[in-house]
Protein backbone atom coordinates (compact mmCIF):
# COMPACT_ATOMS: atom_id res chain seq x y z
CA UNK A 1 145.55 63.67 231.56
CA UNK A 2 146.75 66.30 229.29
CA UNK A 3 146.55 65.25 225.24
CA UNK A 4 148.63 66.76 223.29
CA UNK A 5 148.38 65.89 219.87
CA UNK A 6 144.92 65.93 217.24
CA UNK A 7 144.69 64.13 214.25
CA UNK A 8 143.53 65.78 210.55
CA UNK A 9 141.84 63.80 208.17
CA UNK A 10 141.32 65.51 204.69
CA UNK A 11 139.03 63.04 202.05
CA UNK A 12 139.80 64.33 198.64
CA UNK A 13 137.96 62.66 195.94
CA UNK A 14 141.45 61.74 194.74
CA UNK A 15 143.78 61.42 197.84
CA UNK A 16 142.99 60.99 201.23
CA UNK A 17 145.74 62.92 203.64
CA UNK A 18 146.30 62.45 207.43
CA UNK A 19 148.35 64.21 209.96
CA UNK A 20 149.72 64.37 213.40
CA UNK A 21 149.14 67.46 214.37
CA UNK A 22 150.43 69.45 217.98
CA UNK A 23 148.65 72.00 219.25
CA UNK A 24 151.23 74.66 217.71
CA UNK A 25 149.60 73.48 214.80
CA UNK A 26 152.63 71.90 213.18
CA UNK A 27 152.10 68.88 211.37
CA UNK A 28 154.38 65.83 212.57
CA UNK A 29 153.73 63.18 210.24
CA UNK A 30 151.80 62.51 207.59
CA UNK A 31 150.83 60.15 205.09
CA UNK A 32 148.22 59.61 202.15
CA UNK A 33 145.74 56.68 200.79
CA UNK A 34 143.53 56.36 197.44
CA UNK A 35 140.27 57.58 198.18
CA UNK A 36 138.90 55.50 195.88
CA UNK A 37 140.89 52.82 195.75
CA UNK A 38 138.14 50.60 197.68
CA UNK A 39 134.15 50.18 196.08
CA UNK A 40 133.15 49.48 199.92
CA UNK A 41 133.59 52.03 202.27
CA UNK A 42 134.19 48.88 205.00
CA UNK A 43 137.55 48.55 202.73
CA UNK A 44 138.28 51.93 202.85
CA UNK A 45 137.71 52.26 206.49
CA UNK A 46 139.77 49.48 207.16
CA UNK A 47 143.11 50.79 205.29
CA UNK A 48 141.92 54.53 206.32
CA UNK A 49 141.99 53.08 210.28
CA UNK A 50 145.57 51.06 209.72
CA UNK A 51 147.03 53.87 208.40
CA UNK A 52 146.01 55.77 211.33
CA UNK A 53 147.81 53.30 213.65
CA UNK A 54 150.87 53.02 211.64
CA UNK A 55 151.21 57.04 212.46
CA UNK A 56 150.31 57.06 215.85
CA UNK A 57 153.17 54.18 216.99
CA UNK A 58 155.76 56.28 214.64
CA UNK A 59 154.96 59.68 216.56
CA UNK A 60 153.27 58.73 219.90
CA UNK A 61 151.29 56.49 221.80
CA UNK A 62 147.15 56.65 221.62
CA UNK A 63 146.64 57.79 225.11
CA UNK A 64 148.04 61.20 223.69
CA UNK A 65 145.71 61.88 220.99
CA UNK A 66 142.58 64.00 221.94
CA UNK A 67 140.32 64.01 218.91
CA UNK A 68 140.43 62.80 215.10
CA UNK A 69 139.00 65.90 212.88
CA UNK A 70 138.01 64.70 209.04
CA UNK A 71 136.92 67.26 206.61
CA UNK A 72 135.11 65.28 203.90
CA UNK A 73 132.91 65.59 200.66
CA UNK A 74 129.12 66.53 201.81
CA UNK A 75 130.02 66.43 205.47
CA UNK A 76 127.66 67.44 207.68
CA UNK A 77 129.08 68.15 211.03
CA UNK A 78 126.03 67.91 212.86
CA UNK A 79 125.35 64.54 212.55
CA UNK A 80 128.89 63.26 211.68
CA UNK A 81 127.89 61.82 208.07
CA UNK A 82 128.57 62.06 204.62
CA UNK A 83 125.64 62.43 202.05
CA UNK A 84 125.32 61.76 198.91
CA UNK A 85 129.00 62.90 198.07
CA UNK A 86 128.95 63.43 194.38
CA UNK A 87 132.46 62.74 193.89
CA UNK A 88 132.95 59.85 196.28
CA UNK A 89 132.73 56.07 194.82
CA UNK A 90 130.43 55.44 198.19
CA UNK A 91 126.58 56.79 197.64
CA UNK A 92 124.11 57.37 199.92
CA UNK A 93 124.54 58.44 203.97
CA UNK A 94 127.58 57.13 205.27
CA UNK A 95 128.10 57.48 209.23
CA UNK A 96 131.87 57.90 208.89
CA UNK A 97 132.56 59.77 211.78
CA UNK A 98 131.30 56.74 214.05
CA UNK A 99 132.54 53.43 211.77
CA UNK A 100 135.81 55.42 212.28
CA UNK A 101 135.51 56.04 215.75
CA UNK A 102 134.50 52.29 216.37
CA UNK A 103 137.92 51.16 214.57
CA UNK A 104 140.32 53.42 216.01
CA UNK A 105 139.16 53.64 219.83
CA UNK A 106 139.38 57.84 219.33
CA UNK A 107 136.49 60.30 219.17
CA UNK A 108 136.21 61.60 215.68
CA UNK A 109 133.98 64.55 214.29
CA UNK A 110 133.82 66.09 210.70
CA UNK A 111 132.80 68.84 207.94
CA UNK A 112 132.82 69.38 204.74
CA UNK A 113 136.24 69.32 203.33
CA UNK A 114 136.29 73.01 202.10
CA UNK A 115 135.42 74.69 205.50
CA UNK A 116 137.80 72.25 207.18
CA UNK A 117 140.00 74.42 204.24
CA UNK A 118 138.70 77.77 205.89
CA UNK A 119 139.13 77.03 209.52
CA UNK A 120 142.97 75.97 208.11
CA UNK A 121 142.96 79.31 206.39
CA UNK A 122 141.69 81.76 209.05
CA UNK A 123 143.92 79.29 212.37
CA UNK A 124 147.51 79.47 210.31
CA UNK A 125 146.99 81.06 206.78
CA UNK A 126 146.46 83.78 204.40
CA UNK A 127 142.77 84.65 206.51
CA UNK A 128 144.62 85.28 209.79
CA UNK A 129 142.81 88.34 211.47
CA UNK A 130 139.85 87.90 208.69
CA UNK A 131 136.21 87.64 209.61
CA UNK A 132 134.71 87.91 206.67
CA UNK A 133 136.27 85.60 203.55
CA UNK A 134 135.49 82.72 201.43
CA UNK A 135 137.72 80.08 200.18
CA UNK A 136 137.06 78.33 197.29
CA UNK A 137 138.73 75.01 196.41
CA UNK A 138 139.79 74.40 192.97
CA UNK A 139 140.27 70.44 193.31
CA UNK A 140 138.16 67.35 191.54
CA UNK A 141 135.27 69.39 192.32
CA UNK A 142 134.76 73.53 193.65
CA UNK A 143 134.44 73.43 197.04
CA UNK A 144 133.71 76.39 199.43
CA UNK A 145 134.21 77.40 202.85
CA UNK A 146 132.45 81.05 204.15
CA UNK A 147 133.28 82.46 207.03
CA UNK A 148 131.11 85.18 208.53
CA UNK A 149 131.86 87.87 211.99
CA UNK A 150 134.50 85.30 212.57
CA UNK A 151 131.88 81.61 212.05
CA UNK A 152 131.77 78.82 209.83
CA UNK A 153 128.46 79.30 207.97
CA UNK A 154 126.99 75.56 208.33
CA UNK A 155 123.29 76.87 207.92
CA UNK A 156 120.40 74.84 210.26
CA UNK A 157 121.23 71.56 208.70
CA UNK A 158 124.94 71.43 208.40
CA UNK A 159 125.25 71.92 204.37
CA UNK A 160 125.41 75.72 203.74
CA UNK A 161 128.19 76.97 201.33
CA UNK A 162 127.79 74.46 198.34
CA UNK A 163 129.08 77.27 195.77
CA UNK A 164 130.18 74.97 193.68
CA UNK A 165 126.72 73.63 192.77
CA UNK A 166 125.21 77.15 191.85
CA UNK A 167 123.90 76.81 188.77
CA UNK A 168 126.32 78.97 186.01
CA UNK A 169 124.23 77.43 182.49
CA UNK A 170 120.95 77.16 182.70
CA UNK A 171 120.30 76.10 179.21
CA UNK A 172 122.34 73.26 177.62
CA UNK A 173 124.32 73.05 180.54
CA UNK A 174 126.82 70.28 181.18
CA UNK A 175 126.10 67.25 183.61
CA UNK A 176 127.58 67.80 187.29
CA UNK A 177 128.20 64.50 189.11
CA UNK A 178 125.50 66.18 191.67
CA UNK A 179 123.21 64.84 188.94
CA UNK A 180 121.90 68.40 187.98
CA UNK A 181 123.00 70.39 184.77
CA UNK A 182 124.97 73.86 184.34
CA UNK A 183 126.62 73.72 187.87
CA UNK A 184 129.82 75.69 188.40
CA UNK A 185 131.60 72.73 189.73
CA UNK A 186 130.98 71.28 185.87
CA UNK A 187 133.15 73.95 184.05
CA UNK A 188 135.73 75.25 187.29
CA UNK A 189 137.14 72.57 188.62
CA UNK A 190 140.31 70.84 187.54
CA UNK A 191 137.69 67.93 186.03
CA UNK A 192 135.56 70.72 184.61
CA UNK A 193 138.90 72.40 182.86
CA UNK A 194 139.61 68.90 181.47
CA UNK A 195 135.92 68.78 179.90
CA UNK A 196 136.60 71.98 178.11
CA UNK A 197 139.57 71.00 176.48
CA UNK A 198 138.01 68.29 174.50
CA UNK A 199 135.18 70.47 173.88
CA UNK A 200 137.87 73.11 172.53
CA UNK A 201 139.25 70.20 170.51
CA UNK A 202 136.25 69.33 169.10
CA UNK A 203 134.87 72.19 168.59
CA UNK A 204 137.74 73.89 166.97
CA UNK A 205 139.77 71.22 164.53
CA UNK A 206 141.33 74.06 162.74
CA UNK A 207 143.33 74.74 165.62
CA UNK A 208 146.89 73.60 165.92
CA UNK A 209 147.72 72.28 169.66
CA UNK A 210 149.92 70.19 171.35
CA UNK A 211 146.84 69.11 173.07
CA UNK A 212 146.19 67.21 169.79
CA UNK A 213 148.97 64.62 170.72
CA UNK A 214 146.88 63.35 173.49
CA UNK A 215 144.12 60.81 173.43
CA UNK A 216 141.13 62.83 174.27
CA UNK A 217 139.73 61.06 177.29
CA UNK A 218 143.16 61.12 178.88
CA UNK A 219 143.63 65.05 178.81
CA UNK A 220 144.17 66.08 182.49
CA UNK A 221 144.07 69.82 183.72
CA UNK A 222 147.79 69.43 184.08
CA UNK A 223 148.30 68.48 180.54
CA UNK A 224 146.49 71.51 179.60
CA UNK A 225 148.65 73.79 182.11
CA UNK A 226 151.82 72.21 180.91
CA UNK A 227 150.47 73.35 177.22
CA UNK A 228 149.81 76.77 178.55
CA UNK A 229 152.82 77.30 179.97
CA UNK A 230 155.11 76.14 177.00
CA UNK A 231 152.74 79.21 175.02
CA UNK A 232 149.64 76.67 173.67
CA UNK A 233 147.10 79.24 172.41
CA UNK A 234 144.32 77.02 172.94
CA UNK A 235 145.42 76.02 176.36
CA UNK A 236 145.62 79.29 177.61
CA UNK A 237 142.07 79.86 175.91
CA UNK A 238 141.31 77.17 178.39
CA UNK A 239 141.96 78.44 181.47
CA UNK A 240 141.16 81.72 180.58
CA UNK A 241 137.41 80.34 180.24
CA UNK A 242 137.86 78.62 183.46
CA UNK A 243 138.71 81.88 185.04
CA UNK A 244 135.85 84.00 183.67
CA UNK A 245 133.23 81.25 184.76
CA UNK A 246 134.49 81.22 188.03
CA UNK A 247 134.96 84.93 188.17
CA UNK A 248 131.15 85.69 187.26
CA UNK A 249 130.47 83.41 190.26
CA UNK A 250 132.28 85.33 192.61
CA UNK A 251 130.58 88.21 191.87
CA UNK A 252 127.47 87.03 193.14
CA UNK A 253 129.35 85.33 195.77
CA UNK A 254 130.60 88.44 196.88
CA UNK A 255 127.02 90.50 196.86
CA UNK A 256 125.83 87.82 199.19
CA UNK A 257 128.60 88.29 202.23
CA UNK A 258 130.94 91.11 201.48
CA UNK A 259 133.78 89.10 202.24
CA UNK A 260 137.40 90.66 202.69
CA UNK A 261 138.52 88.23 200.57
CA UNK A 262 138.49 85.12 198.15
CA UNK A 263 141.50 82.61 199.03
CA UNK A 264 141.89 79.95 196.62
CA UNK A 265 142.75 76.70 197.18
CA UNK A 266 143.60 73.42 195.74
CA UNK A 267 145.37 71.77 192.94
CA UNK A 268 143.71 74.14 189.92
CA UNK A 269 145.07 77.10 191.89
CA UNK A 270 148.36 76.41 191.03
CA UNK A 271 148.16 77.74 187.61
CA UNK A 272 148.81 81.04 189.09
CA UNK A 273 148.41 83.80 186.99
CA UNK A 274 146.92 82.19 184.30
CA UNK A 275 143.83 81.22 186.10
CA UNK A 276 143.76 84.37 188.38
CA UNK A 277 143.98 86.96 185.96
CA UNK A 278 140.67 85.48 183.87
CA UNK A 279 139.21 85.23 187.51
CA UNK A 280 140.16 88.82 188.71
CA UNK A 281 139.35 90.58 185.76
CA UNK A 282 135.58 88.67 184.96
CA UNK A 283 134.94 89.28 188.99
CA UNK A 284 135.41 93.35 188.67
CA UNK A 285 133.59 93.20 185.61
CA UNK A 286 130.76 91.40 186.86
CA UNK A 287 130.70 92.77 190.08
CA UNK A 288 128.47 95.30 191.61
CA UNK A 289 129.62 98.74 191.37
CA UNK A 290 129.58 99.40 195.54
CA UNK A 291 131.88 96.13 195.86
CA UNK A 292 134.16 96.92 192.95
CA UNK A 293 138.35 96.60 194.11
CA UNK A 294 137.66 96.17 197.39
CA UNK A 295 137.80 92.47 197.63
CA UNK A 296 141.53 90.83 197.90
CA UNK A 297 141.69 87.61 195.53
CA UNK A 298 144.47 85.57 197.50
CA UNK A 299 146.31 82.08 196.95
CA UNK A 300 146.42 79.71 199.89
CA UNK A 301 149.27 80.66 202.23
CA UNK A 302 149.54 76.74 203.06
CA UNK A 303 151.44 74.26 201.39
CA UNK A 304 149.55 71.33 200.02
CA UNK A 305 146.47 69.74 201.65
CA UNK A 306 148.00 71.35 204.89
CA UNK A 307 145.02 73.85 204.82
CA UNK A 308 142.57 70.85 204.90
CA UNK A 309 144.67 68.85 207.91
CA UNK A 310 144.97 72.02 209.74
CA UNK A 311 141.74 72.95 209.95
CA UNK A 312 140.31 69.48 209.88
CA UNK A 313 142.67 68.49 212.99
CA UNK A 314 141.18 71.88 214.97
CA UNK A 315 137.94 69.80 215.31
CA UNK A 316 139.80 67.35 217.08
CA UNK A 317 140.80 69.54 220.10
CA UNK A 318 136.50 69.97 220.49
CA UNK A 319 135.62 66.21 220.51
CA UNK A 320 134.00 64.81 223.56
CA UNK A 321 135.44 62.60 225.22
């Protein structure tokens, strides 16, 4: 019996998004939970599952699904887990792919979040025809997917591509939520950008900001991009930080695959210029001179999350079933 449709899970450590998806790769409905809304995964499961059922009797009938793809935190797609997701409320080894399977009735396999990102990228966006390229998500934490002669790196046990856990500061380095100090993820992300801002505020009283107005612990990366963009000096000091961190990183990134190019993705990555600039500029200037302007730095060509669905829901269409 032919199967026409797939379903895309994408687990954000904020949101989690699902979608219908045909195998045009349009998405035909979609919906969201709180990823952390629940302390026990069973909870989370169980809400994750009934939203899954709610979109299946508004689109189609079960029968017509093939697979469920999720790209998660610390998925490992060879054994269908996640593990020890830093940014996740649930710790430890969590079997997802199966306690979803065994509520829903529909084979489900997973990876990690970012190269569910990449396959999205390189199947319907800005990497079509690319075999070599990286993309880099810019969300609660840095994610990365690499793509290499046209594969998903996974490495022999599933977890190859953690770029966001390369170490940036070795001394005095901030705390990651991987438990380990100086990571990139600490100071790049949308989390990390927040950190700097109260360091900035702390750091530099003399400085007038509108940043000032908000209780410290509140300050989002939006706050500070809303600052920015009404011509906050500090602010844009911010992000221009942000940039150059994550611009020395791809530098390195770059001398280990020669990729064609760096596609970012994510909620960060909508600062536009005023976190690519930083980023293009620190990357040259970092970068070996035999790589040097030949690597394209590229915003997602997806709208939002669809990169993650799209490329989450293509594992769907290899389940077993």
């Amino acid at each position: 019996m032919d199967k026409p449709y797939v379903i895309g899970i994408d687990v954000g450590g904020t949101n989690t998004v699902v979608g219908i998806v045909d195998k045009r790769g349009q998405i035909l409905k979609s919906d969201s939970i709180k990823t952390g809304k629940h302390s026990q995964v069973e909870d989370y499961l169980d809400e994750l599952s009934d939203l899954i059922d709610d979109l299946i009797a508004g689109t189609t009938t079960k029968d017509q699904i093939k697979g469920i793809g999720a790209g998660t935190p610390n998925g490992n797609y060879f054994t269908g887990s996640i593990e020890f997701a830093p940014n996740l409320p649930w710790k430890g080894v969590i079997p997802f792919a199966q306690l979803l399977e065994d509520r829903v009735g529909i084979p489900v396999a997973l990876t990690n979040d970012a190269n569910a990102a990449a396959i999205g990228e390189m199947t319907y966006g800005a990497a079509r025809g690319m075999k070599d390229f990286i993309v880099i998500t810019l969300g609660t934490g840095v994610g990365s997917g690499i793509v290499v002669n046209g594969q998903l790196v996974y490495g022999h046990d599933g977890f190859a591509g953690e770029l966001g856990h390369v170490i940036m500061r070795r001394h005095n380095g901030r705390l990651c939520g991987c438990g380990r100090t100086g990571c990139l993820e600490a100071y790049s992300s949308a989390t990390g950008l927040a950190r700097t801002a109260r360091e900035y505020l702390e750091l530099k009283p003399d400085i007038q900001t509108r940043l000032r107005n908000i209780p410290a612990d509140d300050i989002t990366s939006k706050d500070v991009f809303d600052a920015a963009m009404a011509g906050d000096e500090m602010a844009k000091d911010i992000f221009k930080f942000t940039g150059e961190m994550l611009g020395e990183a791809f530098a390195d990134f770059v001398a280990f695959s020669s990729p064609e190019a760096i596609i970012l993705f994510g909620g960060l990555s909508k600062a536009g210029n005023l976190i690519m600039d930083p980023i293009r500029e620190s990357m040259e200037r970092n970068m070996l001179p035999i790589f040097r302007n030949k690597v394209k730095l590229m915003f997602s060509d997806l709208k939002e999350s669809d990169a993650a669905v799209l490329g989450a829901s293509a594992l769907g269409w290899e389940v077993r079933n």
